[in-house]
Protein backbone atom coordinates (compact mmCIF):
# COMPACT_ATOMS: atom_id res chain seq x y z
CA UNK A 1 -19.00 -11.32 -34.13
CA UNK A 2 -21.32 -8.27 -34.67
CA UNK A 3 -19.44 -4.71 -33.01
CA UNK A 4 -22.73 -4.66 -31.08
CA UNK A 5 -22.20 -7.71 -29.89
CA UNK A 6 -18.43 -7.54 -28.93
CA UNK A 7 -19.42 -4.16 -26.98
CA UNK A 8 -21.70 -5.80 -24.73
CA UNK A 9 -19.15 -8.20 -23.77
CA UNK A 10 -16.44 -5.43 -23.49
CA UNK A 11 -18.76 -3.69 -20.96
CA UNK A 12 -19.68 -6.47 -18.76
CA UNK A 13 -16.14 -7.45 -18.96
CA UNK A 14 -15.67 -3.76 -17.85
CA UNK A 15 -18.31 -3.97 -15.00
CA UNK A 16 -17.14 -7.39 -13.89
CA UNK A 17 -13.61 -6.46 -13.37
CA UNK A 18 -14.73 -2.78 -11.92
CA UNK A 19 -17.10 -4.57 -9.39
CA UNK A 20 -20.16 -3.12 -10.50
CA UNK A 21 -18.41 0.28 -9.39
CA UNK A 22 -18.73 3.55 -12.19
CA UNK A 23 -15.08 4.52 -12.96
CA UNK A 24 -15.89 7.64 -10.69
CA UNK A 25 -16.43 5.38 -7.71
CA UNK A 26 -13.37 2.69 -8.64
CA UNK A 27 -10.85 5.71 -9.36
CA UNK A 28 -11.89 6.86 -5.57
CA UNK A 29 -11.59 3.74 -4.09
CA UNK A 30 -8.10 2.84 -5.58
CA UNK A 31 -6.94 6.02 -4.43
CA UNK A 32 -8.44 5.33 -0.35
CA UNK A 33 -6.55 2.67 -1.15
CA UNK A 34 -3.04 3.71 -1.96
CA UNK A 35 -3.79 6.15 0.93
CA UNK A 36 -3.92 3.91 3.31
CA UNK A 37 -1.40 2.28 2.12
CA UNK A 38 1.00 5.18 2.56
CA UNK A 39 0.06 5.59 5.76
CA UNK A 40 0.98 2.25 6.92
CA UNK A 41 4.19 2.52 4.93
CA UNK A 42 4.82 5.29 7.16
CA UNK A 43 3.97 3.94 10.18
CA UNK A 44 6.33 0.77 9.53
CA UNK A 45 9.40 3.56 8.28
CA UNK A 46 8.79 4.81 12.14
CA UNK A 47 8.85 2.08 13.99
CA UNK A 48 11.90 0.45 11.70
CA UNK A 49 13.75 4.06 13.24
CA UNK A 50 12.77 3.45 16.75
CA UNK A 51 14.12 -0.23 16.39
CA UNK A 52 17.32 1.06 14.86
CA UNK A 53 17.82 3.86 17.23
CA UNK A 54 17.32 1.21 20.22
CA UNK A 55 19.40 -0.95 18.62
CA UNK A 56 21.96 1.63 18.26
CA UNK A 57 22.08 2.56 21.45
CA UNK A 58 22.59 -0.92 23.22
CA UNK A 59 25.63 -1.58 20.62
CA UNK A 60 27.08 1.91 21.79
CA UNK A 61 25.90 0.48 25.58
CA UNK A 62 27.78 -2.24 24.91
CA UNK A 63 30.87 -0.98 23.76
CA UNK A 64 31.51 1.10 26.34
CA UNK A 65 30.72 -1.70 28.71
CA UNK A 66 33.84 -3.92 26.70
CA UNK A 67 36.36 -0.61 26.44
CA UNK A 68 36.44 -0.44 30.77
């Protein structure tokens, strides 16, 4: 196979796995991606802690209830 040849297929290989975006455009996108995803991953870390801390505080309910 001609170079010429296997650098056409390179790049549409390229484009087809970038969805037709320039590497400027996929490079942003990936990283509005991992953005968001941060985001949620701090939103679940939050409400994990207000579970816990509820959780906590009917087990120390609790206890107190069983020590009278």
């Amino acid at each position: 196979m001609p170079d010429k040849d296997l650098d056409e297929q390179v790049e549409r290989m390229l484009n087809a796995a970038m969805g037709g975006l320039t590497p400027h455009e996929a490079l942003l996108k990936a990283s509005q991606e991992e953005a968001e995803k941060v985001a949620e991953r701090a939103a679940a870390k939050e409400k994990n802690r207000e579970r816990a801390l509820r959780l906590l505080a009917e087990l120390e309910k609790a206890q107190g209830k069983s020590k009278d």
